[in-house]
C-alpha atoms as a PDB file:
ATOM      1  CA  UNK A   1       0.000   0.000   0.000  1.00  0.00           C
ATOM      2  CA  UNK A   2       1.731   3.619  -0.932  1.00  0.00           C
ATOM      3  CA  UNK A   3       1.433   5.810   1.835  1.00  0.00           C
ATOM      4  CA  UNK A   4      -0.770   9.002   1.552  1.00  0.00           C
ATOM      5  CA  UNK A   5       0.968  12.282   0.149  1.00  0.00           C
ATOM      6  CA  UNK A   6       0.956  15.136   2.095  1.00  0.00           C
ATOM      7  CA  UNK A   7      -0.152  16.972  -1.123  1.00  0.00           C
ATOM      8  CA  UNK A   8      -3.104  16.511  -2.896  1.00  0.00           C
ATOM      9  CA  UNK A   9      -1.778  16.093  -5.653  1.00  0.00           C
ATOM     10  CA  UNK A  10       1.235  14.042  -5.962  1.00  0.00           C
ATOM     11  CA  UNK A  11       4.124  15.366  -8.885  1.00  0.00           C
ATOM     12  CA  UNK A  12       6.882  12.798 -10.325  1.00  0.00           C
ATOM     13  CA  UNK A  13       8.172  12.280 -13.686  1.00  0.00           C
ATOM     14  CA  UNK A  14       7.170  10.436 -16.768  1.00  0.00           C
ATOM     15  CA  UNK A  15       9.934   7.867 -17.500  1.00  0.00           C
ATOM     16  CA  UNK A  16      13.295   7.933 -14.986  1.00  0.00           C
ATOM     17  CA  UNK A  17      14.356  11.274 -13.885  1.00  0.00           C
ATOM     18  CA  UNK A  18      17.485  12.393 -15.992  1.00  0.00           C
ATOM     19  CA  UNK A  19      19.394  12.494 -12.923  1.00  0.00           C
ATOM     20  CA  UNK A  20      19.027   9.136 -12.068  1.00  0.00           C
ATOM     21  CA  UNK A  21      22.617   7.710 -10.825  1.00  0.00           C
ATOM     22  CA  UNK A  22      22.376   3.967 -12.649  1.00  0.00           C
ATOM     23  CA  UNK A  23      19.949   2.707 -15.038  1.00  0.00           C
ATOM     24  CA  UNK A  24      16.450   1.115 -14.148  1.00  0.00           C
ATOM     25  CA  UNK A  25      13.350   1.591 -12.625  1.00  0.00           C
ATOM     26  CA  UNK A  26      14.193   0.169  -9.360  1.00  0.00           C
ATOM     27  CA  UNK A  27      16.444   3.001  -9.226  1.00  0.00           C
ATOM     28  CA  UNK A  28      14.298   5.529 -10.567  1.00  0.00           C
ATOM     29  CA  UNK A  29      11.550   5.080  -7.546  1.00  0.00           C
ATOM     30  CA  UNK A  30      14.644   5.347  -5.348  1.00  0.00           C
ATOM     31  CA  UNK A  31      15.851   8.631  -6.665  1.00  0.00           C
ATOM     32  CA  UNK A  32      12.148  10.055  -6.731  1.00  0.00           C
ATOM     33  CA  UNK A  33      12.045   9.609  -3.205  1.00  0.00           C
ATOM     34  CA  UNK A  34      15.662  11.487  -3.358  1.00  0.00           C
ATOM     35  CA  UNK A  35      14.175  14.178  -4.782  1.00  0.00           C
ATOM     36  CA  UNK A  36      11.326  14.813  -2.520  1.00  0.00           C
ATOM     37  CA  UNK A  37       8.571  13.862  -5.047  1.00  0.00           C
ATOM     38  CA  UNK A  38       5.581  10.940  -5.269  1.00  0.00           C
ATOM     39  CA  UNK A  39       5.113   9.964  -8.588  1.00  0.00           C
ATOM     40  CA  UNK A  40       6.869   7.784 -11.131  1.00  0.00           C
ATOM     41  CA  UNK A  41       5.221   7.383 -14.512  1.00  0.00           C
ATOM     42  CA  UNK A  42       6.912   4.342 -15.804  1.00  0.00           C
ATOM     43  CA  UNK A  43       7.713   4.329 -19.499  1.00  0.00           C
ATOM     44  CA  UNK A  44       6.982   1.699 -21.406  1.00  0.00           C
ATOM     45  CA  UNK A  45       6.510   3.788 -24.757  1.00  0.00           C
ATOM     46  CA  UNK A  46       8.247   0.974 -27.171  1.00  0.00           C
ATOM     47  CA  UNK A  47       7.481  -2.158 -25.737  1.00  0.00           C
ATOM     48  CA  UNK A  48       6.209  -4.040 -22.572  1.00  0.00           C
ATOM     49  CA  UNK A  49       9.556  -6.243 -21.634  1.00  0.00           C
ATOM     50  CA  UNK A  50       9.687  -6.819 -18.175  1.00  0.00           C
ATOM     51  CA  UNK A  51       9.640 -10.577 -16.308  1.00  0.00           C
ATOM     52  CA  UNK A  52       7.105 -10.607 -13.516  1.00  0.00           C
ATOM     53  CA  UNK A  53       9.642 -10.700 -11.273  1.00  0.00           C
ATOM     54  CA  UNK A  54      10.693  -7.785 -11.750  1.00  0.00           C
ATOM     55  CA  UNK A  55       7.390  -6.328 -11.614  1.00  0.00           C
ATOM     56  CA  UNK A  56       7.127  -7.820  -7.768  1.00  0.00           C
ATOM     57  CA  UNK A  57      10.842  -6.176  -7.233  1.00  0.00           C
ATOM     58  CA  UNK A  58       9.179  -2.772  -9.089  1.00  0.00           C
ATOM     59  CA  UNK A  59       6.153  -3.177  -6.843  1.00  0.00           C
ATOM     60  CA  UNK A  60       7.853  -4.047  -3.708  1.00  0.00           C
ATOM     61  CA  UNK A  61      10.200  -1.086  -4.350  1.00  0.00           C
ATOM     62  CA  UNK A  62       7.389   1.811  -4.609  1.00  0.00           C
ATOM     63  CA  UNK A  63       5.987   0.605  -1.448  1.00  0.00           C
ATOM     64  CA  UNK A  64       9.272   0.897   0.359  1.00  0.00           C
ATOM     65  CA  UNK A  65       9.867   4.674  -0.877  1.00  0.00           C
ATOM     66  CA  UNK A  66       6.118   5.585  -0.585  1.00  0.00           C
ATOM     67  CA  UNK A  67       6.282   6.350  -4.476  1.00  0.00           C
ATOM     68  CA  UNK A  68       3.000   6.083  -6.746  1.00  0.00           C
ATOM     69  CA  UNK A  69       3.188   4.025 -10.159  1.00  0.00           C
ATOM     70  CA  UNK A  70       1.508   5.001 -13.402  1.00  0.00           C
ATOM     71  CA  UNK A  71       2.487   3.171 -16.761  1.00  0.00           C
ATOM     72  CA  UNK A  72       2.544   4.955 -20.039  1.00  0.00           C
ATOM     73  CA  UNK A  73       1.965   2.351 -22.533  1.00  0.00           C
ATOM     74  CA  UNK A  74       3.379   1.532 -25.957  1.00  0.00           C
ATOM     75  CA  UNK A  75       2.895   4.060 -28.316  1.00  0.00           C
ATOM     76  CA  UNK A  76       2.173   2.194 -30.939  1.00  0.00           C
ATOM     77  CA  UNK A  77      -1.533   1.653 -29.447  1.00  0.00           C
ATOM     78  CA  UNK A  78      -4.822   2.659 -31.613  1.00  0.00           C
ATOM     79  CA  UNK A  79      -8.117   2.056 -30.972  1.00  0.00           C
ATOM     80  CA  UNK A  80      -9.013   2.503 -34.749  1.00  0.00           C
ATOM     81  CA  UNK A  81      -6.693   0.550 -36.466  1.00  0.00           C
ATOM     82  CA  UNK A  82      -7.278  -0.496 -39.952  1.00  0.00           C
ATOM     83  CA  UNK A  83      -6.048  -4.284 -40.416  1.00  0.00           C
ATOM     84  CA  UNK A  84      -6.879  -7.085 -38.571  1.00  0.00           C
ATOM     85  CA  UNK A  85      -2.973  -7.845 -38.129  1.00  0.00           C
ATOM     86  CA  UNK A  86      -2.052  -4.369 -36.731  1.00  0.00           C
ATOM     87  CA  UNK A  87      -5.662  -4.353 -34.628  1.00  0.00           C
ATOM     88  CA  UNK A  88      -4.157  -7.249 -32.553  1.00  0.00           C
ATOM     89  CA  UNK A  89      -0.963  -6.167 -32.438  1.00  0.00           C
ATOM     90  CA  UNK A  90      -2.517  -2.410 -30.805  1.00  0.00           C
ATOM     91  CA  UNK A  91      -4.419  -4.988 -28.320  1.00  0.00           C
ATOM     92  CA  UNK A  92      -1.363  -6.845 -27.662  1.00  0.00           C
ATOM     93  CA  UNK A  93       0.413  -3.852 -26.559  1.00  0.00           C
ATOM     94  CA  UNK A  94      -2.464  -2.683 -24.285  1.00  0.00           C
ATOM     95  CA  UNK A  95      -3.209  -5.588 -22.701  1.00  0.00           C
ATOM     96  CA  UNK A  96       0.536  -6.707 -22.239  1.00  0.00           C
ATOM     97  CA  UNK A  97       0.754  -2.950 -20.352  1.00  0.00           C
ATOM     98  CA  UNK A  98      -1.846  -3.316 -17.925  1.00  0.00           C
ATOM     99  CA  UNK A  99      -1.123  -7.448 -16.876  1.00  0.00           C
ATOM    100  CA  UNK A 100       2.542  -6.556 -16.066  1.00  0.00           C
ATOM    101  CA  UNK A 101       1.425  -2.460 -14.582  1.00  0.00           C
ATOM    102  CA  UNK A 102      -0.794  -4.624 -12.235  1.00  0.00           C
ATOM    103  CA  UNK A 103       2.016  -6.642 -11.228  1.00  0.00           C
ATOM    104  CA  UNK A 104       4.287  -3.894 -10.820  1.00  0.00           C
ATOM    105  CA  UNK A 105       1.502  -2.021  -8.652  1.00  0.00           C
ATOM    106  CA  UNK A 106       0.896   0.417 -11.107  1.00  0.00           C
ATOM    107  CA  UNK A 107      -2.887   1.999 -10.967  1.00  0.00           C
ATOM    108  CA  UNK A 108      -3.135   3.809 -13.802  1.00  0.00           C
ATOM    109  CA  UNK A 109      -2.286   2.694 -17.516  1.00  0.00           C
ATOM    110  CA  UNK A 110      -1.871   5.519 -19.818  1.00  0.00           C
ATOM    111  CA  UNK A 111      -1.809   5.083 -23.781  1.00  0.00           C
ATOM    112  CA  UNK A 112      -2.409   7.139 -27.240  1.00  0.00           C
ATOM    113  CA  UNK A 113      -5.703   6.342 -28.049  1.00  0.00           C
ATOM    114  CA  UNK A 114      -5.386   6.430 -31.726  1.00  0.00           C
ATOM    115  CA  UNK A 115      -5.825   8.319 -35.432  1.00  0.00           C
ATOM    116  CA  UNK A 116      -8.881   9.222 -37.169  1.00  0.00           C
ATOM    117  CA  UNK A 117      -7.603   8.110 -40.422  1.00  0.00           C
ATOM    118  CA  UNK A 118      -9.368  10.889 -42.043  1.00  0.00           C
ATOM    119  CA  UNK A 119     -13.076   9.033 -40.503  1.00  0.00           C
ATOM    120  CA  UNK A 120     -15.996  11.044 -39.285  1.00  0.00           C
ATOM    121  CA  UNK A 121     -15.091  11.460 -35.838  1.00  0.00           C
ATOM    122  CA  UNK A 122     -18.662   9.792 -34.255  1.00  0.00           C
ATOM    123  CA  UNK A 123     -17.598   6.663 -36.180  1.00  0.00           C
ATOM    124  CA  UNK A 124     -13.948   6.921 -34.607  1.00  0.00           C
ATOM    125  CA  UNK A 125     -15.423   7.196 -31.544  1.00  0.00           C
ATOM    126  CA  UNK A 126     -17.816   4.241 -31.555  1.00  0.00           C
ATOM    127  CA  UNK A 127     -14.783   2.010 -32.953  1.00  0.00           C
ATOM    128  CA  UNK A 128     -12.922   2.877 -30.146  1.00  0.00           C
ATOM    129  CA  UNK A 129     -15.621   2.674 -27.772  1.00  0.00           C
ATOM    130  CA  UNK A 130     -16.025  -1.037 -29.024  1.00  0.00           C
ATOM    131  CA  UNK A 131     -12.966  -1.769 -28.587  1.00  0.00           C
ATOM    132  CA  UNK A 132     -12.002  -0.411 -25.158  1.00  0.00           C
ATOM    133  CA  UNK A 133     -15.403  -2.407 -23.744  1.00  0.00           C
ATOM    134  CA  UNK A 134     -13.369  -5.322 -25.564  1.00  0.00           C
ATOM    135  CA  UNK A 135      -9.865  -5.036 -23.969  1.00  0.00           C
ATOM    136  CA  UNK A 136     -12.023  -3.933 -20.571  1.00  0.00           C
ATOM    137  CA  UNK A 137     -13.757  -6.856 -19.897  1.00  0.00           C
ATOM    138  CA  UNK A 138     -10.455  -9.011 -20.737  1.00  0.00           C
ATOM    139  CA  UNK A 139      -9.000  -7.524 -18.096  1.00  0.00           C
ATOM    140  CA  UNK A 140     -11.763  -7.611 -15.624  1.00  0.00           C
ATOM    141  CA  UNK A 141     -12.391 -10.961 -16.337  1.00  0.00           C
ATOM    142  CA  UNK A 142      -8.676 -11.794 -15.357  1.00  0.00           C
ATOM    143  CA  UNK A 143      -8.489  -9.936 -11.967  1.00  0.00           C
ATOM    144  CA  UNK A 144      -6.420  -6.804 -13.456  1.00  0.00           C
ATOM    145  CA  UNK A 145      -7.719  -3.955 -11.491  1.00  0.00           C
ATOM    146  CA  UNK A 146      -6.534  -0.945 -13.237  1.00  0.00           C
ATOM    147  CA  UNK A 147      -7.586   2.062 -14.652  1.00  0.00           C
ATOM    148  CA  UNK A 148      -7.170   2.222 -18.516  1.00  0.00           C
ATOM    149  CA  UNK A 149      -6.499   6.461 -19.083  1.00  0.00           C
ATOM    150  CA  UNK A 150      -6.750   7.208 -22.812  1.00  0.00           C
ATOM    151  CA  UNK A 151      -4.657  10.504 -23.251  1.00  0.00           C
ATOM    152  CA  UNK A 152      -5.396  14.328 -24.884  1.00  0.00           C
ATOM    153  CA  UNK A 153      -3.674  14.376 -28.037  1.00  0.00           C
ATOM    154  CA  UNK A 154      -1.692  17.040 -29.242  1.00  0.00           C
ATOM    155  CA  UNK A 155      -2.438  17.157 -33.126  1.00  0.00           C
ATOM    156  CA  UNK A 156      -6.138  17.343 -34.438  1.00  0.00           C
ATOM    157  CA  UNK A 157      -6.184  14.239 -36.649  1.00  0.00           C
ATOM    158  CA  UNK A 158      -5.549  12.382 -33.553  1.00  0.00           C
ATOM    159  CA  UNK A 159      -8.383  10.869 -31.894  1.00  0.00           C
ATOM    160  CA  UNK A 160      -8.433  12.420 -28.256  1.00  0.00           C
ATOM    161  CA  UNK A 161      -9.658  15.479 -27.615  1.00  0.00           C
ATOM    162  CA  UNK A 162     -10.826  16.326 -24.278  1.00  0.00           C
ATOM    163  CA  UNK A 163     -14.580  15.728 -24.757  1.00  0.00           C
ATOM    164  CA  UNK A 164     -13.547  12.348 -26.530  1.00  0.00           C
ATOM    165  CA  UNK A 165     -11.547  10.956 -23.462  1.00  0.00           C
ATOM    166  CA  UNK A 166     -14.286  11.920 -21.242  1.00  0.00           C
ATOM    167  CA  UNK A 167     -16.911  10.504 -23.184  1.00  0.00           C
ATOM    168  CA  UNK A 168     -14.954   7.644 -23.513  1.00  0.00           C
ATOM    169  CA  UNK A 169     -14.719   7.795 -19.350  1.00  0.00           C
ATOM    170  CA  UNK A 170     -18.402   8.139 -18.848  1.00  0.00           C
ATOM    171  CA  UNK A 171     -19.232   5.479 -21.151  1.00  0.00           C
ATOM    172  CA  UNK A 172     -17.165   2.495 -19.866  1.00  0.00           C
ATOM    173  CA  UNK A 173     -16.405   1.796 -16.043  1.00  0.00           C
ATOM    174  CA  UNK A 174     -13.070   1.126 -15.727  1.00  0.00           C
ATOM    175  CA  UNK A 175     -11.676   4.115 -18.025  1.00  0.00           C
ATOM    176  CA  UNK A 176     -10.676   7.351 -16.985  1.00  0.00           C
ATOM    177  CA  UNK A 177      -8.565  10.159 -18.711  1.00  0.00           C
ATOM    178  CA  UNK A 178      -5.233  11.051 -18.899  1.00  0.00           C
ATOM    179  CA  UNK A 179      -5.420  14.940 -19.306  1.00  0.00           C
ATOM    180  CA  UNK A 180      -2.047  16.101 -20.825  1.00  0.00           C
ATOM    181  CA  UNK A 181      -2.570  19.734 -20.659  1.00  0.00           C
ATOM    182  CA  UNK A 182       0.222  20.820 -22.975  1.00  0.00           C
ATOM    183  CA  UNK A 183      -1.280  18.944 -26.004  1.00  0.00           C
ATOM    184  CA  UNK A 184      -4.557  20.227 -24.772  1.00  0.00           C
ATOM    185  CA  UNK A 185      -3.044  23.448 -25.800  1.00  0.00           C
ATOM    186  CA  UNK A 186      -0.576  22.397 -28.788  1.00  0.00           C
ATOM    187  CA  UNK A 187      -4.105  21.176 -30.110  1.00  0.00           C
ATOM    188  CA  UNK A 188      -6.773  23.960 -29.817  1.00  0.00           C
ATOM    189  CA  UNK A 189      -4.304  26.953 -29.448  1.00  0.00           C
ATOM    190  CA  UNK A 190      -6.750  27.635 -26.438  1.00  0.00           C
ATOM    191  CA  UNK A 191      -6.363  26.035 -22.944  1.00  0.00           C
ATOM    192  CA  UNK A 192      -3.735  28.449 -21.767  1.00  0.00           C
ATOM    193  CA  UNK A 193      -5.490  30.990 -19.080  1.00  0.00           C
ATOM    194  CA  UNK A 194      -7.254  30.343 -15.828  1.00  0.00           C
ATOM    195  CA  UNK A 195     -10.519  30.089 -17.106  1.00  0.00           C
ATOM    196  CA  UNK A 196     -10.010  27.666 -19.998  1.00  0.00           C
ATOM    197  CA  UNK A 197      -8.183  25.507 -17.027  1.00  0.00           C
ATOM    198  CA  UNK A 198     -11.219  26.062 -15.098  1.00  0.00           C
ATOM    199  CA  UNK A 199     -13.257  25.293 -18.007  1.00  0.00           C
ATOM    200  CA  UNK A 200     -11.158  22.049 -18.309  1.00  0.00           C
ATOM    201  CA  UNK A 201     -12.212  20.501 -14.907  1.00  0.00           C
ATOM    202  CA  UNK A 202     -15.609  21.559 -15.167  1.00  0.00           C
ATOM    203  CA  UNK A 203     -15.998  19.592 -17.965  1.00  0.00           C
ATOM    204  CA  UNK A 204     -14.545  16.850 -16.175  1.00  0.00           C
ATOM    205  CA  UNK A 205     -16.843  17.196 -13.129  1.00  0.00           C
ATOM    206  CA  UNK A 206     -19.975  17.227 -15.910  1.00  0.00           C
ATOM    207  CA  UNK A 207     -18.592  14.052 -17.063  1.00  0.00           C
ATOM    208  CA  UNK A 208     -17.679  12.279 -13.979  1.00  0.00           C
ATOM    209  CA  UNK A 209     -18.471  13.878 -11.196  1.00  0.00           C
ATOM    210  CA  UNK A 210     -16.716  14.416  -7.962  1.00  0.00           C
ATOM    211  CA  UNK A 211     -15.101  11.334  -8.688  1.00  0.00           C
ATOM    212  CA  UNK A 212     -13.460  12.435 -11.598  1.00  0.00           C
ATOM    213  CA  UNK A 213     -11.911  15.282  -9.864  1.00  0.00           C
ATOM    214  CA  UNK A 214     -10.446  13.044  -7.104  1.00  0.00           C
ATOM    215  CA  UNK A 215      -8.755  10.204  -8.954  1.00  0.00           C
ATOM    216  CA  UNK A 216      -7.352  12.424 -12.018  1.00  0.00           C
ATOM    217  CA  UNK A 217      -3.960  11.822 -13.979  1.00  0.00           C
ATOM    218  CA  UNK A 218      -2.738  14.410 -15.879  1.00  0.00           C
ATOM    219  CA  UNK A 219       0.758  15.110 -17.605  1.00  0.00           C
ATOM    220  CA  UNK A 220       2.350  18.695 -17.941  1.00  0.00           C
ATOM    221  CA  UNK A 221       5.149  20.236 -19.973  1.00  0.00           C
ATOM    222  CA  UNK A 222       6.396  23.555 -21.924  1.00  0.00           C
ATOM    223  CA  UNK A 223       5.245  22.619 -25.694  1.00  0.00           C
ATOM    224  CA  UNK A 224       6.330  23.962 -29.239  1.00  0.00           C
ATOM    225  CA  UNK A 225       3.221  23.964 -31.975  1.00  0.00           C
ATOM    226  CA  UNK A 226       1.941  25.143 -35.091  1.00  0.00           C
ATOM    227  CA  UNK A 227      -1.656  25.181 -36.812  1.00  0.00           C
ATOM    228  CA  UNK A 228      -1.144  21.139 -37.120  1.00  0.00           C
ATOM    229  CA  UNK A 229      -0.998  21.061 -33.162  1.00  0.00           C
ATOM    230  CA  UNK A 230       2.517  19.528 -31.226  1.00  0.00           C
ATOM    231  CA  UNK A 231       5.849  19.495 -32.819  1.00  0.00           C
ATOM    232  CA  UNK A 232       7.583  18.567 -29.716  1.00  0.00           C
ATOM    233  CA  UNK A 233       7.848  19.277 -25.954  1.00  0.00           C
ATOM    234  CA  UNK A 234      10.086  22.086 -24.406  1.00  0.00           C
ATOM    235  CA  UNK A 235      11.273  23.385 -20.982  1.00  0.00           C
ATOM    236  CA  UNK A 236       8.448  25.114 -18.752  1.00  0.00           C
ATOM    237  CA  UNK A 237      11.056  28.548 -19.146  1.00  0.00           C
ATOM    238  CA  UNK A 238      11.090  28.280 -23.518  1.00  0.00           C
ATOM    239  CA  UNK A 239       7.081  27.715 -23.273  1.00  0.00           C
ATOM    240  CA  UNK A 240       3.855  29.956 -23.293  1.00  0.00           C
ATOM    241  CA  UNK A 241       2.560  27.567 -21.056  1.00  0.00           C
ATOM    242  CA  UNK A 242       0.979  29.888 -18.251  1.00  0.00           C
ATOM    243  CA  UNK A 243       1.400  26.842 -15.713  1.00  0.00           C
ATOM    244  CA  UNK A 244       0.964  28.933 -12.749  1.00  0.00           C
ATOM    245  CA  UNK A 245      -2.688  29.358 -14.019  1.00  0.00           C
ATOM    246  CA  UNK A 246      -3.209  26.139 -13.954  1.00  0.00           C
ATOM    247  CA  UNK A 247      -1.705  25.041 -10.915  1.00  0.00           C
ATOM    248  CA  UNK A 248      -4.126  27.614  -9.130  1.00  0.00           C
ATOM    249  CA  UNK A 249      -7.184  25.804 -10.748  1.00  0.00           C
ATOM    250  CA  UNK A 250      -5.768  22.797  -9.749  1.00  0.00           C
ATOM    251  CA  UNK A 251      -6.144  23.753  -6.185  1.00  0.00           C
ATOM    252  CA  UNK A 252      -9.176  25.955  -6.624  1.00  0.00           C
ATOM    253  CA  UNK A 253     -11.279  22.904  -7.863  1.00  0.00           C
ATOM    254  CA  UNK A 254      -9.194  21.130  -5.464  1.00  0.00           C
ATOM    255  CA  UNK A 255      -8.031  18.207  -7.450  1.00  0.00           C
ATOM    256  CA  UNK A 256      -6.551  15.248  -6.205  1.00  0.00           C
ATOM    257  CA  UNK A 257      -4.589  12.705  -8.345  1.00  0.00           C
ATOM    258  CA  UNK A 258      -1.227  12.702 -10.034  1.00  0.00           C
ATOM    259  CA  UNK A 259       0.980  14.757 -11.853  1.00  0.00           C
ATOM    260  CA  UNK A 260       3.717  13.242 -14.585  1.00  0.00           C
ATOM    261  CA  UNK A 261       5.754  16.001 -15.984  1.00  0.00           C
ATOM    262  CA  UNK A 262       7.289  15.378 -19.466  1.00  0.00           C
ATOM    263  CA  UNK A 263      10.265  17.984 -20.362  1.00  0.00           C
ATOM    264  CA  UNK A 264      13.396  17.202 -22.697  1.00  0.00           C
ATOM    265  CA  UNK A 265      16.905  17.219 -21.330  1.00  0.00           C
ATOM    266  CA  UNK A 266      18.175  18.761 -19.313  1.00  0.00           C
ATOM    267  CA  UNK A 267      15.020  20.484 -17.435  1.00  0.00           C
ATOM    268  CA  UNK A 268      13.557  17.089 -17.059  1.00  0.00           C
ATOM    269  CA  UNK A 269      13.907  16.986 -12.953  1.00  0.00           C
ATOM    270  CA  UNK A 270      14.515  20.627 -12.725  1.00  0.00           C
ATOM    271  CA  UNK A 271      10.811  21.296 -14.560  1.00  0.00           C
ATOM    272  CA  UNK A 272       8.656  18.836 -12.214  1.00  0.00           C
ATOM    273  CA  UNK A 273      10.505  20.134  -9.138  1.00  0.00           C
ATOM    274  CA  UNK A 274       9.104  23.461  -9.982  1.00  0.00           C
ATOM    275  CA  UNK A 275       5.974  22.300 -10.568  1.00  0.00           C
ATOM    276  CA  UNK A 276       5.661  20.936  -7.596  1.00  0.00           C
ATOM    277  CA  UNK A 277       7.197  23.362  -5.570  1.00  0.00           C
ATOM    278  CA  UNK A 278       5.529  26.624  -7.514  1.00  0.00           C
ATOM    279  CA  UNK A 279       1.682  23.925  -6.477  1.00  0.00           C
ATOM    280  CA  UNK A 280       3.114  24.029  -2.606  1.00  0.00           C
ATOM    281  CA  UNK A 281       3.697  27.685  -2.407  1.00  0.00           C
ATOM    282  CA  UNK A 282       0.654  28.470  -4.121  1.00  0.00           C
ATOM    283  CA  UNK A 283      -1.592  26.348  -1.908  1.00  0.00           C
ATOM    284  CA  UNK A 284       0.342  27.581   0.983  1.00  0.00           C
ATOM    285  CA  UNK A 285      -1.244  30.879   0.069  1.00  0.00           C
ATOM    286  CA  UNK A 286      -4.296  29.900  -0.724  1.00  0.00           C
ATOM    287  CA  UNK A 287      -4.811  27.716   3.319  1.00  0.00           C
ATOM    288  CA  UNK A 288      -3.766  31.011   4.912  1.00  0.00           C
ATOM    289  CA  UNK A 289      -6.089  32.906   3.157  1.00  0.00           C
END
């Protein structure tokens, strides 16, 4: 069992933290706890490899430190797929994420839902929805209790904007978002001031009620963009994103959850350690109001 944070919301990393002194994940939930932070997003982005005993050394290991698990799953995931052959292959990937997340204590499994192939998106979305409700019950029938979180995408022929994930959330028990807020942004051009933040978790309350605000996952990062949405991420201090906005909604709505924080080299550490820290100060202020 990971201990409670004293935060609300807990911050880590998506994949080891650059500053990690040896190679591996084992090490990388040891040096989180170094670093004062709660959260390890575990990157699995080109393929699930991992025995399942290393998943009970990976699970045993987060307990020990008090660090939370998330997965982020093969990239190379999508619900929409257009051949049989690379349908099962998308499936395989999924599925192979959550069996061996569950095993490594992970809660939450986060993947790219998929492409519109230049579909109507309603049809995209019931394809997907068919699908998900597929790979669900597989797991459910096995015993895997986790939470599948289909991500915000950061280009718009990419299935996964925000009212897709959360329609996708509402619609099958077992599925909840993963709100990157940076390709939120890259994406619309919009989502980038208080009240579009506050807009954001509205929406999600609408959706999914309390509960939604009190179990969410959400990944944060400077981002570079153009009218096709993301090009690639950047350091918080080379972005427009206003992320002490949205760290005051965060609190304002107070939001509980996680917090994976995706920057390039070198600002990888450096970047989630001021997120965190800039969230602390804030709701220090905001308690002795």
């Amino acid at each position: 069992m990971i201990p409670e944070s004293p935060d609300p919301v807990r911050f880590g990393t998506v994949g080891s933290p650059r500053t990690t002194p040896k190679p591996g994940t084992l090490a990388a939930i040891e040096h989180i706890r170094v670093l004062s932070m709660d959260h390890l997003e575990i990157a699995w982005v080109q393929s699930v490899r991992v025995s399942d005993q290393t998943c009970t050394e990976i699970k045993a290991a987060a307990e020990q430190y008090g660090v939370s698990l998330s997965i982020h799953a093969p990239y190379y995931i999508n619900l929409n797929s257009q051949t049989a052959d690379l349908m099962q292959k998308s499936d395989e990937r999924l599925l192979a994420a959550a069996r061996k997340g569950f095993l490594a204590g992970a809660r939450d499994i986060v993947f790219h839902p998929g492409s519109y192939h230049k579909q109507p998106p309603d049809q995209v979305y019931e394809q997907a929805k068919e699908k998900l409700l597929e790979l669900r019950g597989i797991l459910d029938d096995e015993g895997v209790n986790v939470i599948l979180r289909p991500e915000t995408m950061g280009k718009g022929a990419m299935f996964g904007s925000l009212d897709e994930v959360l329609q996708l959330s509402r619609d099958i028990p077992g599925v909840m978002p993963c709100i990157d807020f940076a390709h939120l942004h890259a994406r619309t051009g919009a989502f980038n001031s208080y009240d579009e933040f506050a807009a954001i978790f509205r929406a999600v309350d609408d959706h999914l009620g309390r509960a939604g605000l009190d179990n969410l996952h959400g990944h944060m990062s400077g981002i570079a963009y153009n009218k096709q949405g993301e090009r690639h991420h950047l350091p918080l201090n080379e972005a427009d994103l206003q992320y002490r906005d949205l760290l005051q909604a965060l609190i304002d709505f107070d939001v509980k959850g996680t917090i994976a924080v995706e920057a390039p080299d070198p600002f990888h550490v450096a970047d989630a350690l001021t997120l965190q820290a800039t969230y602390r100060r804030l709701r220090e202020r905001r308690l002795g109001e």
